[in-house]
Protein backbone atom coordinates (compact mmCIF):
# COMPACT_ATOMS: atom_id res chain seq x y z
CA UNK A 1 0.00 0.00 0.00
CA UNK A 2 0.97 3.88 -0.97
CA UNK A 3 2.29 6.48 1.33
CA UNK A 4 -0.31 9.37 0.93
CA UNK A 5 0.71 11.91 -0.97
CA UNK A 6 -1.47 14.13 -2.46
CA UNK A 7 -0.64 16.95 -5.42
CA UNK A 8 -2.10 20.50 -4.62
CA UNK A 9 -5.72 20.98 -6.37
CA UNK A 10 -6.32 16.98 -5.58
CA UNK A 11 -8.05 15.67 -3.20
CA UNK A 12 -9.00 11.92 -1.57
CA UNK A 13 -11.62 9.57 -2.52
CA UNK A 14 -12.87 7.80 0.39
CA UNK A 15 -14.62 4.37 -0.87
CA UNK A 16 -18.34 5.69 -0.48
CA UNK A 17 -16.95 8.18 -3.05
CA UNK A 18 -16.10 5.57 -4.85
CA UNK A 19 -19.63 3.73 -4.69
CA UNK A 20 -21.13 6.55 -5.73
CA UNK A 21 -18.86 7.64 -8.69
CA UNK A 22 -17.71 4.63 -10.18
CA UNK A 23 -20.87 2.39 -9.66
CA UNK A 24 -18.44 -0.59 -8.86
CA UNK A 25 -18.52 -2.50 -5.75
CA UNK A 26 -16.28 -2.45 -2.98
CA UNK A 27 -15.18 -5.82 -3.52
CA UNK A 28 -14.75 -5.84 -7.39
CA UNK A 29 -12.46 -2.31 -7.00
CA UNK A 30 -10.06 -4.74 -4.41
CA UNK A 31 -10.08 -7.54 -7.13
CA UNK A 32 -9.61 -4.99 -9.50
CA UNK A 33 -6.73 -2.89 -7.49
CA UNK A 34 -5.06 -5.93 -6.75
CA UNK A 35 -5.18 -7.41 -10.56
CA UNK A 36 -3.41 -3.10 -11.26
CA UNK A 37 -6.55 -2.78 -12.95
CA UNK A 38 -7.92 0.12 -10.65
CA UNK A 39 -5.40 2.77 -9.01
CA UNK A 40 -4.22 1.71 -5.82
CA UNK A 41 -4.94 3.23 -2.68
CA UNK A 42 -3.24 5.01 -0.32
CA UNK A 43 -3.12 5.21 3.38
CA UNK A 44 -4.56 7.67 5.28
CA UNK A 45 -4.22 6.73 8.93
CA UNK A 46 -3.79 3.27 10.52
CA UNK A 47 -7.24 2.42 9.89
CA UNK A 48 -8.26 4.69 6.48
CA UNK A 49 -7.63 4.31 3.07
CA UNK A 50 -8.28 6.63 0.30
CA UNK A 51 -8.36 6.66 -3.69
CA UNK A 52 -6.68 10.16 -5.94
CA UNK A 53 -9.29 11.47 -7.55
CA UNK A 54 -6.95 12.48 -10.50
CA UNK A 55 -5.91 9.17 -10.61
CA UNK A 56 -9.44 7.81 -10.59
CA UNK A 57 -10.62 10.26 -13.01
CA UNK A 58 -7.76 8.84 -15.29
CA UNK A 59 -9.16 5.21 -14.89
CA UNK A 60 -12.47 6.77 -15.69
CA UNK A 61 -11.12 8.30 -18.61
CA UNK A 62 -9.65 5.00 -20.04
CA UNK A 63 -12.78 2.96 -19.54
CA UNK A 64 -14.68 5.89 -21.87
CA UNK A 65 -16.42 7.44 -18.95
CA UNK A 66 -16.01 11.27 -17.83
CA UNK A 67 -16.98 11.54 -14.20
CA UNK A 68 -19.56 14.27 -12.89
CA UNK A 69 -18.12 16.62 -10.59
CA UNK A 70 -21.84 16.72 -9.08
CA UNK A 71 -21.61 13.10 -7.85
CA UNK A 72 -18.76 13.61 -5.37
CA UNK A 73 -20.27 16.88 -4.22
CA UNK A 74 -23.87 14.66 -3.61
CA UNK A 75 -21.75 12.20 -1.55
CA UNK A 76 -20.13 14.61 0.47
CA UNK A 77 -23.10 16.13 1.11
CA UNK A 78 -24.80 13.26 2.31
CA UNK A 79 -21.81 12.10 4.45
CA UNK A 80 -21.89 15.68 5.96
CA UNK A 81 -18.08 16.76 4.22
CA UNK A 82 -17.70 20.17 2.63
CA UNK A 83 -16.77 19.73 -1.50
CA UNK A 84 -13.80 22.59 -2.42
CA UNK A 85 -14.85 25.22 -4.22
CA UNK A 86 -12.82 23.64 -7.44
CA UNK A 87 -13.50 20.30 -8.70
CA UNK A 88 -11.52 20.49 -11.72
């Protein structure tokens, strides 16, 4: 597992993110991570994980799909966390 490092302007996909933007289950994203066939993810604290959203957009982008900013904002609204001002 990653070190977390995180690029300004990027931020951390926790895995009801994920749920919500990629539409793939928990379980198939480990199968997938661990085949290198989804990003890997990186360690937040002892007991949290998170995905790069640049590097999940990428993933996005090479399966033909273009992720809607509005998706992550819905999920962080509904986990009660604040979306940045700019998604892009």
């Amino acid at each position: 597992m990653r070190h977390l490092t995180v690029a300004q302007g990027d931020r951390i996909l926790r895995n009801s993110d994920l749920n919500v933007i990629t539409g793939v289950s928990r379980t198939t994203r480990w199968r997938m991570e661990r085949a290198g066939e989804f990003p890997a993810r990186r360690r937040i604290t002892n007991g949290a994980v998170g995905w790069l959203a640049s590097e999940v957009d990428e993933w996005l982008k090479s399966r033909g799909v273009a992720r809607d900013p509005s998706c992550a904002a819905k999920s962080n609204a509904e986990a009660g966390v604040s979306t940045p001002p700019d998604m892009s």
